[in-house]
C-alpha atoms as a PDB file:
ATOM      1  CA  UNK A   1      34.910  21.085   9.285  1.00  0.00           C
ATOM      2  CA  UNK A   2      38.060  19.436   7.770  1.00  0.00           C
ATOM      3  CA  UNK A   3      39.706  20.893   5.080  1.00  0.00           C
ATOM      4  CA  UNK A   4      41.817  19.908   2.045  1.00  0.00           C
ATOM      5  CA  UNK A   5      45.385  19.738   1.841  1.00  0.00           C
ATOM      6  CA  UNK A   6      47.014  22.079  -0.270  1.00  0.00           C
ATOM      7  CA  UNK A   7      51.054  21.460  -0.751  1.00  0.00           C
ATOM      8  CA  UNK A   8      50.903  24.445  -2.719  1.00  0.00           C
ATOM      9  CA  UNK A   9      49.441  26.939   0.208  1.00  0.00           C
ATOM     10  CA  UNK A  10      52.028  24.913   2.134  1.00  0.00           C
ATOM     11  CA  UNK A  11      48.994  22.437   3.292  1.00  0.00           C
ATOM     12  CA  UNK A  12      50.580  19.256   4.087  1.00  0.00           C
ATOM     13  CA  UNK A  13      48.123  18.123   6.912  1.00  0.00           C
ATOM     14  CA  UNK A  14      44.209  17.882   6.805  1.00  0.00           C
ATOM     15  CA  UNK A  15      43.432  21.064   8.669  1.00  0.00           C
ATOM     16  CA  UNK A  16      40.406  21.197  10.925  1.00  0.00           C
ATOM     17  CA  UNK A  17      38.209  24.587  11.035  1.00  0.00           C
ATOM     18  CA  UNK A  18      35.608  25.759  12.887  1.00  0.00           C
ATOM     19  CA  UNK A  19      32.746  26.576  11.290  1.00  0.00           C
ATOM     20  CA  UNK A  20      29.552  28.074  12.993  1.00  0.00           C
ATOM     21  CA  UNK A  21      26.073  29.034  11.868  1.00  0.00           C
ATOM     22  CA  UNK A  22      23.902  30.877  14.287  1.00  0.00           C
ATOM     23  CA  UNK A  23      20.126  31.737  13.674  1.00  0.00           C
ATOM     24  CA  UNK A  24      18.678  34.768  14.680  1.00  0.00           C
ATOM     25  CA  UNK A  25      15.595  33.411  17.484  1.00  0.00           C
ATOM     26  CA  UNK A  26      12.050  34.937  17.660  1.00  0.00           C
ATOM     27  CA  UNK A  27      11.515  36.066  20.998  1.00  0.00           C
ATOM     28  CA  UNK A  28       8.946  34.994  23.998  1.00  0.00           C
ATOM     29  CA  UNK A  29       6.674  37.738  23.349  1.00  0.00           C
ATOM     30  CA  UNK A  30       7.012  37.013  19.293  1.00  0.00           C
ATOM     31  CA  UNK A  31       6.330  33.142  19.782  1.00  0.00           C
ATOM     32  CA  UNK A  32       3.415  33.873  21.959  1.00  0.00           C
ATOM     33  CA  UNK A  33       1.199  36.285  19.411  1.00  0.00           C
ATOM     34  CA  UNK A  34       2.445  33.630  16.702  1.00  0.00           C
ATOM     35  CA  UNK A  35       1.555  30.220  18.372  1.00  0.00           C
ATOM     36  CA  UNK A  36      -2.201  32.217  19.465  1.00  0.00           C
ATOM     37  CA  UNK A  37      -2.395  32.803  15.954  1.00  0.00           C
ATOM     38  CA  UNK A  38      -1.881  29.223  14.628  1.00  0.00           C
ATOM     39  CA  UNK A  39      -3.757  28.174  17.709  1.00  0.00           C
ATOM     40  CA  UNK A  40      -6.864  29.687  16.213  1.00  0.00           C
ATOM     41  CA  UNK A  41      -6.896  28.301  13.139  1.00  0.00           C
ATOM     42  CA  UNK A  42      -7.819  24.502  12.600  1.00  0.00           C
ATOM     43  CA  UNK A  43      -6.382  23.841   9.464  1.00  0.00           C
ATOM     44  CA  UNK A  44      -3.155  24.754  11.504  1.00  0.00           C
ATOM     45  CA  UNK A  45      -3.038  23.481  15.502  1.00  0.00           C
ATOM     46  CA  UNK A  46      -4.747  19.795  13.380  1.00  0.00           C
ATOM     47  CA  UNK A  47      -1.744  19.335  10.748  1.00  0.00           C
ATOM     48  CA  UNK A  48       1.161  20.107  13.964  1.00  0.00           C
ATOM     49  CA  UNK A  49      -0.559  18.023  16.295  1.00  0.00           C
ATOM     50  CA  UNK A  50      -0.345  15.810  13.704  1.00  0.00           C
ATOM     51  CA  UNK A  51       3.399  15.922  13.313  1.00  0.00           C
ATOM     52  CA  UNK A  52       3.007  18.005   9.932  1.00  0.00           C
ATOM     53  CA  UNK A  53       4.025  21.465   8.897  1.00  0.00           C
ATOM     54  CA  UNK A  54       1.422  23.317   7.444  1.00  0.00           C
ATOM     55  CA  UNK A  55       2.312  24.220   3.700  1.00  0.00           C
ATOM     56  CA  UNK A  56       1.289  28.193   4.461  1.00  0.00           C
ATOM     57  CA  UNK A  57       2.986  28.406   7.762  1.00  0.00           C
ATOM     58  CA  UNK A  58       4.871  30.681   6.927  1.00  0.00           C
ATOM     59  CA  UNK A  59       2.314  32.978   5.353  1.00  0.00           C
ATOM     60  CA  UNK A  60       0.468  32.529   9.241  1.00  0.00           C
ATOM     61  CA  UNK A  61       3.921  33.799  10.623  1.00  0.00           C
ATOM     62  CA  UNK A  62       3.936  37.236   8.091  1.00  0.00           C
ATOM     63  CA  UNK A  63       0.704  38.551   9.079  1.00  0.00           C
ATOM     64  CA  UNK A  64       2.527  39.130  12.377  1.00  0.00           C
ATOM     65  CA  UNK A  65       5.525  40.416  10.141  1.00  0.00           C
ATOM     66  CA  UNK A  66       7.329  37.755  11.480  1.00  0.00           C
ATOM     67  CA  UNK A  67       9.157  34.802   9.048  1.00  0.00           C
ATOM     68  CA  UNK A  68       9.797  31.054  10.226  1.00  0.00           C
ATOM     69  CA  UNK A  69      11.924  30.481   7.616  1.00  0.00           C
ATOM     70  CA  UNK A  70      15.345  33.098   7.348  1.00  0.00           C
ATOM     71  CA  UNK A  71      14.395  35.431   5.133  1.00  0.00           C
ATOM     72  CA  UNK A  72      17.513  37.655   4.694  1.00  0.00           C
ATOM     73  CA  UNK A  73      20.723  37.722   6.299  1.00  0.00           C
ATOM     74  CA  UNK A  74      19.998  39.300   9.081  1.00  0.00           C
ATOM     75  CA  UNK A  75      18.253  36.286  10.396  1.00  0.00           C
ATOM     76  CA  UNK A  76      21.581  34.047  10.565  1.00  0.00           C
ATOM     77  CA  UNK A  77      24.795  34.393  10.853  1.00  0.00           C
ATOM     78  CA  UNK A  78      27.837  32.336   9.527  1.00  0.00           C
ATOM     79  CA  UNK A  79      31.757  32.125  10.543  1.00  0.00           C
ATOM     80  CA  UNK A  80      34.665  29.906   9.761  1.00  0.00           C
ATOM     81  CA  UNK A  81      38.063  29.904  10.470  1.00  0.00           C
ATOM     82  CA  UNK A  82      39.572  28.897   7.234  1.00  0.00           C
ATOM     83  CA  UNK A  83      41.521  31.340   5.251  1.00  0.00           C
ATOM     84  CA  UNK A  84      38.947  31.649   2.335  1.00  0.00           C
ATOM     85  CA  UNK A  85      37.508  35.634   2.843  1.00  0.00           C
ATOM     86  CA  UNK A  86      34.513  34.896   1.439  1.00  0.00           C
ATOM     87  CA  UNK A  87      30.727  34.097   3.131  1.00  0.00           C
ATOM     88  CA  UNK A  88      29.918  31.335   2.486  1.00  0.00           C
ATOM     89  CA  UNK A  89      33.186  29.452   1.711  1.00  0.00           C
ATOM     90  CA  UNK A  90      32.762  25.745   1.142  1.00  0.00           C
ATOM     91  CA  UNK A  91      32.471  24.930   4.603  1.00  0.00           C
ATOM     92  CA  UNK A  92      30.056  27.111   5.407  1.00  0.00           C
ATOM     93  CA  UNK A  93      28.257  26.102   1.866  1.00  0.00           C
ATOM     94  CA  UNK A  94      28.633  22.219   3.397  1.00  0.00           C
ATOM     95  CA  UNK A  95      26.853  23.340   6.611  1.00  0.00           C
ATOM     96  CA  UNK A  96      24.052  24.812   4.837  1.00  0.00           C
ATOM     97  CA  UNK A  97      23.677  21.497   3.156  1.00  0.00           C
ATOM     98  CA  UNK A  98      24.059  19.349   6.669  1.00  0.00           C
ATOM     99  CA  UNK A  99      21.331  21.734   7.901  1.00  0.00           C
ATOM    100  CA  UNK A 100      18.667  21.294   4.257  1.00  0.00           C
ATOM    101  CA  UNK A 101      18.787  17.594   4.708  1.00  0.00           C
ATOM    102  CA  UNK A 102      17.911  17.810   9.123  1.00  0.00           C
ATOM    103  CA  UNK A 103      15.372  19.929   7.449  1.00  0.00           C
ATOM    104  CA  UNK A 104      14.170  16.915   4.950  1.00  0.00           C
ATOM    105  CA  UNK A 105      14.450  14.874   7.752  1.00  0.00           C
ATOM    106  CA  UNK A 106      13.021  16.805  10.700  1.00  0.00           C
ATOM    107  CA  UNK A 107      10.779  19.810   9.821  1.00  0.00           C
ATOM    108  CA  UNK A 108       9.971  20.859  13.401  1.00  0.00           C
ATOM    109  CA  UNK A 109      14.168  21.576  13.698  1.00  0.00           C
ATOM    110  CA  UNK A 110      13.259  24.712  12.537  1.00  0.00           C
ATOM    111  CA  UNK A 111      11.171  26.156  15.332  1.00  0.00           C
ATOM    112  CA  UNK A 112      14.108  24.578  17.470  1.00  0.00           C
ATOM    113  CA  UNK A 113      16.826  26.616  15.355  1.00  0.00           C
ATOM    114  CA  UNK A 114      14.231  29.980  15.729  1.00  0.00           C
ATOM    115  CA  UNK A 115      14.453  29.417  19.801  1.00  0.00           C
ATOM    116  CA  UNK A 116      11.140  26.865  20.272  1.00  0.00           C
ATOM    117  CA  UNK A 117      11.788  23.360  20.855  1.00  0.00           C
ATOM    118  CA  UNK A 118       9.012  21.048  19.497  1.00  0.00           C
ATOM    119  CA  UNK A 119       7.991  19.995  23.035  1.00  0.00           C
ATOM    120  CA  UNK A 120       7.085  23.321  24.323  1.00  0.00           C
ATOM    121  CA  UNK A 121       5.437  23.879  20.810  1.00  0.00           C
ATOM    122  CA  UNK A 122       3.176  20.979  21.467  1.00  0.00           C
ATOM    123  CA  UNK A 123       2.306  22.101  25.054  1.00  0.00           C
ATOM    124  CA  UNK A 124       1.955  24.987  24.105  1.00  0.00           C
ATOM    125  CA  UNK A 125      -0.998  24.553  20.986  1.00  0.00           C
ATOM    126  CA  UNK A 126      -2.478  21.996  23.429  1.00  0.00           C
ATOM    127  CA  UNK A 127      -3.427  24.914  25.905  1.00  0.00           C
ATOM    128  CA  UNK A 128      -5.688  26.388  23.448  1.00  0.00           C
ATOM    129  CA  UNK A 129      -9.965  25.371  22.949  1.00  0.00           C
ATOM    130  CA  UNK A 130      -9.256  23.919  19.911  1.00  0.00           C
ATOM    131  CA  UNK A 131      -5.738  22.008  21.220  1.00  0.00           C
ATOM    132  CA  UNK A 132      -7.272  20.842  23.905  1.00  0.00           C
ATOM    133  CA  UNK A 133     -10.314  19.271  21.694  1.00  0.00           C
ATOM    134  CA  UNK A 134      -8.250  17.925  19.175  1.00  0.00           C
ATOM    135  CA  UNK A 135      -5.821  16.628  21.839  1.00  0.00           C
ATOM    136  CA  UNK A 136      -9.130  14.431  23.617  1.00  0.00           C
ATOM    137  CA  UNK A 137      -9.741  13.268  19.916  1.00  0.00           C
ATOM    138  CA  UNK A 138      -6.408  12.156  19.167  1.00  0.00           C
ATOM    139  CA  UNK A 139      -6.272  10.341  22.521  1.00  0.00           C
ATOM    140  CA  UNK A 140      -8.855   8.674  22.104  1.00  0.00           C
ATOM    141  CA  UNK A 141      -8.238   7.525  18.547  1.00  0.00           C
ATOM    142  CA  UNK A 142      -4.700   6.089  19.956  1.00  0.00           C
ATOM    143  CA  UNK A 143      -6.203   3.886  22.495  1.00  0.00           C
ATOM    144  CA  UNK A 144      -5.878   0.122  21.978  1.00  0.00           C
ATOM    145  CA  UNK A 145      -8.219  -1.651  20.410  1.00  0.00           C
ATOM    146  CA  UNK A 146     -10.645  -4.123  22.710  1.00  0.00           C
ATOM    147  CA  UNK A 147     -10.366  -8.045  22.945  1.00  0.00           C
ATOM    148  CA  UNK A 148     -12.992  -9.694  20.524  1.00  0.00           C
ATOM    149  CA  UNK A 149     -13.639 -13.324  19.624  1.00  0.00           C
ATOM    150  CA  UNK A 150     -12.671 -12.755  16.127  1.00  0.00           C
ATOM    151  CA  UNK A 151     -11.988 -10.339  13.616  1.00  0.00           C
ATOM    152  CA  UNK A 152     -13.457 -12.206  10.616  1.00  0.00           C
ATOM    153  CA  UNK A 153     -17.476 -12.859   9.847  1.00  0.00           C
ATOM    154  CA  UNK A 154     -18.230 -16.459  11.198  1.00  0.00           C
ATOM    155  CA  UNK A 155     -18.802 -18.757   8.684  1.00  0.00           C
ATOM    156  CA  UNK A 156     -22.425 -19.800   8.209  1.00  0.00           C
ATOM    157  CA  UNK A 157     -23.620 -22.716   6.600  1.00  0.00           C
ATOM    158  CA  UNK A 158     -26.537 -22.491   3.651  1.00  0.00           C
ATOM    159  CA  UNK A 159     -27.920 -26.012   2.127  1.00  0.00           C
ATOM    160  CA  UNK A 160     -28.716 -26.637  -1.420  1.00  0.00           C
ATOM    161  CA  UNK A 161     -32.035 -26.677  -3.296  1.00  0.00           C
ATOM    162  CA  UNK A 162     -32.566 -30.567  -3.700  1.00  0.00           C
ATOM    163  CA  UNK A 163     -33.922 -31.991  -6.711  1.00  0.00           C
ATOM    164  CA  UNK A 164     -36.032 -35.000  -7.254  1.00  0.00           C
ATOM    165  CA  UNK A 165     -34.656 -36.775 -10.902  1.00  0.00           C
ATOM    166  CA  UNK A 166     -31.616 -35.647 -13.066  1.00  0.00           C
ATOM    167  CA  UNK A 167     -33.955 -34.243 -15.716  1.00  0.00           C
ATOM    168  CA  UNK A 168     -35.538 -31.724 -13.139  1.00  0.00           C
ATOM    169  CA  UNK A 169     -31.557 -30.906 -12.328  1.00  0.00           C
ATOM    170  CA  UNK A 170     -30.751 -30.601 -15.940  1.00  0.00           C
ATOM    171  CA  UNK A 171     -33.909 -28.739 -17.772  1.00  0.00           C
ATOM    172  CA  UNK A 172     -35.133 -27.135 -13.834  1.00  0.00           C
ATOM    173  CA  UNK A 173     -38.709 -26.303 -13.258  1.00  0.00           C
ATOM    174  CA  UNK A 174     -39.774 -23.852 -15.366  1.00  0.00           C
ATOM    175  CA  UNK A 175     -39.597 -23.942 -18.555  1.00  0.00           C
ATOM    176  CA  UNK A 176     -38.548 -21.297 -21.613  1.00  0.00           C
ATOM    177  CA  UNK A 177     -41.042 -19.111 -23.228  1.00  0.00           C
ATOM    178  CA  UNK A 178     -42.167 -20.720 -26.542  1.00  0.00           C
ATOM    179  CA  UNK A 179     -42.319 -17.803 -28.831  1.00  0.00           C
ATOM    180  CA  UNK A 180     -40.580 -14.673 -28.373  1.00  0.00           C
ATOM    181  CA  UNK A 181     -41.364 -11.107 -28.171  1.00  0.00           C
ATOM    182  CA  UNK A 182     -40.272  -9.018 -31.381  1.00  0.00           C
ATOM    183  CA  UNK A 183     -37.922  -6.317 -31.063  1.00  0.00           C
ATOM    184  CA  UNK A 184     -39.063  -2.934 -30.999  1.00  0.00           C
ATOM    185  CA  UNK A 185     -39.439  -0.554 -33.787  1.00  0.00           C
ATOM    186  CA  UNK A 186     -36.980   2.194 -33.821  1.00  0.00           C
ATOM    187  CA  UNK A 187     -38.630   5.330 -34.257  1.00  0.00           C
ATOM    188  CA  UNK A 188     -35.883   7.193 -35.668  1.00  0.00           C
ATOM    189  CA  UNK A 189     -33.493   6.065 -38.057  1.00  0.00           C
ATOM    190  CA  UNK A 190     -30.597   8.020 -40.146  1.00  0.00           C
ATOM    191  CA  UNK A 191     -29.239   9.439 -36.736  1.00  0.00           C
ATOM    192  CA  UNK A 192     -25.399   9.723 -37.756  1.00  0.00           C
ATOM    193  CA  UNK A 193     -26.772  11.037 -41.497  1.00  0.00           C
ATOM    194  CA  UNK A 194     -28.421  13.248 -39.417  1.00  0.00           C
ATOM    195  CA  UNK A 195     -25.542  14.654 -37.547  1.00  0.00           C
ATOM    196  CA  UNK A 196     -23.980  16.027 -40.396  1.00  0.00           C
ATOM    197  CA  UNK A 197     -27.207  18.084 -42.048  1.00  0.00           C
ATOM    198  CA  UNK A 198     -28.761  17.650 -45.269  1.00  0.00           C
ATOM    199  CA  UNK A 199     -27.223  18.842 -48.277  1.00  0.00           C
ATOM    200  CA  UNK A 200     -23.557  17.800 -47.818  1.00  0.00           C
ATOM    201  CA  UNK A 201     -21.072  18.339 -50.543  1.00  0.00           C
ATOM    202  CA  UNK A 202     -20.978  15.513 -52.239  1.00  0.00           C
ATOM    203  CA  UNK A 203     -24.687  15.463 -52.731  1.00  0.00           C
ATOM    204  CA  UNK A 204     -25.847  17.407 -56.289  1.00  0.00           C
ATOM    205  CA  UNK A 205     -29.066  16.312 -56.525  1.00  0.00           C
ATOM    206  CA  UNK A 206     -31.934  18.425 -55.758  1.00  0.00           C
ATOM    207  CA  UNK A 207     -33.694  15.797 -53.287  1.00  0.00           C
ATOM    208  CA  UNK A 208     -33.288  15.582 -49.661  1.00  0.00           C
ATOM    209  CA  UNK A 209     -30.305  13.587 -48.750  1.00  0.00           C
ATOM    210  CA  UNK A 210     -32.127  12.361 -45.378  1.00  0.00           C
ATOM    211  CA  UNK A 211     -34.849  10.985 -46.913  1.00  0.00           C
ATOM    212  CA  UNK A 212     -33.245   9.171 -49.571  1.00  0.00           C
ATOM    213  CA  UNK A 213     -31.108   7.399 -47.087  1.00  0.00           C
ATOM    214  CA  UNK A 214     -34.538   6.794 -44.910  1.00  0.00           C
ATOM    215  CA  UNK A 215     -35.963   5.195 -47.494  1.00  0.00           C
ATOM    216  CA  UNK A 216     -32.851   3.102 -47.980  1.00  0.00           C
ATOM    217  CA  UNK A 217     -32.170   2.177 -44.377  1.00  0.00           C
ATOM    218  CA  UNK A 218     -36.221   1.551 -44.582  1.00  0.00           C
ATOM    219  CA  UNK A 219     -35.738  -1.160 -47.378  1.00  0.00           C
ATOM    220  CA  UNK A 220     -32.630  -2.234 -45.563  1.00  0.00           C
ATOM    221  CA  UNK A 221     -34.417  -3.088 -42.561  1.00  0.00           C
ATOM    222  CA  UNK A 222     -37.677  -4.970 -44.597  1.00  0.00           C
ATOM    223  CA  UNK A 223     -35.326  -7.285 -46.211  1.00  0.00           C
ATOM    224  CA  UNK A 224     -33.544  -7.873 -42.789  1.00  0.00           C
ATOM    225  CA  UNK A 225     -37.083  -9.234 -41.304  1.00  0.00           C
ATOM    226  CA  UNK A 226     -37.656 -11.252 -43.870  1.00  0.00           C
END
């Protein structure tokens, strides 16, 4: 990493450090219980064969009180040569950065950084029933597509209806009924006045409010026949 100069450390050159970040790897015998584990599971092997990390990954890896992700100190370790005592210093700060965005970029980096490179991972999760299934599937899904004579419907051609004299085009063949059916009685009327229940507040008389406006939507509806 290159650091800053500093006339008044007595910095007059950019100095260059060396600054290192090591993670603690899961062993053979660890990545073998954990990729048998994910191997079972289809919601798992399907999403990496995929090229996907599974969102509970991780969870997968703790049943075997293992963690994919460091989850203390213990699991990495940082150095740099600068004179700054503390861990992390901003170099090592900038590495942890460097290493969040590969992340962003590349996901599978971190098997590769915990000691399994995402070739053997894929081998390895193809071995299994269900790799090996999903595997033929995949295969055959990426195979390319056959020759055909087109890829759009042919076009067919439908003749018009012919007609014998502009009046037949204009007025066609069958003509409009002469009367027309009347509209059908509702059976219920007052429905919102309904809604709200007889009596409101605003009503002091001692008559049903329903009715009265029944008999006025009744009158209303008489005069609007007529």
């Amino acid at each position: 990493m290159r650091g800053s100069v500093n006339p008044y450390f007595g910095v007059y050159e950019e100095p260059l450090y060396t600054t290192t970040l090591e993670f603690q790897p899961i062993s053979a015998a660890q990545w073998s219980a954990a990729i048998a584990l994910v191997a079972s599971k289809a919601s798992l092997i399907s999403r990496l064969l995929l090229n996907e990390i599974p969102d509970n990954i991780e969870e997968t890896f703790k049943q075997l009180n293992l963690n994919l992700l460091p989850g203390s100190r213990k699991d990495f370790k940082s150095t740099c040569s600068c004179p700054d005592w503390g861990n992390p210093c901003k170099h090592i700060a900038g590495v942890y950065y460097l290493v969040a965005a590969e992340l962003d970029q590349n996901p599978f980096l971190l098997f590769e950084l915990r000691g399994l490179s995402k070739d053997n991972l894929m081998k390895e999760l193809a071995k299994s029933p269900l790799g090996q299934a999903l595997s033929a599937e995949l295969q055959l899904q990426t195979q390319a597509p056959l020759p055909i004579e087109s890829y759009y419907a042919p076009l067919k051609t439908i003749g018009s209806e012919t007609c014998d004299n502009l009046r037949q085009f204009w007025h066609g063949a069958k003509r409009l009924p002469q009367t027309m059916e009347p509209i059908p009685q509702v059976p219920v009327s007052g429905i919102p006045v309904k809604k709200q229940g007889d009596f409101p507040a605003f009503w002091h008389r001692d008559n049903s409010f329903i009715e009265a406006m029944e008999t006025l939507y009744q009158q209303v509806k008489v005069k609007g026949q007529l």
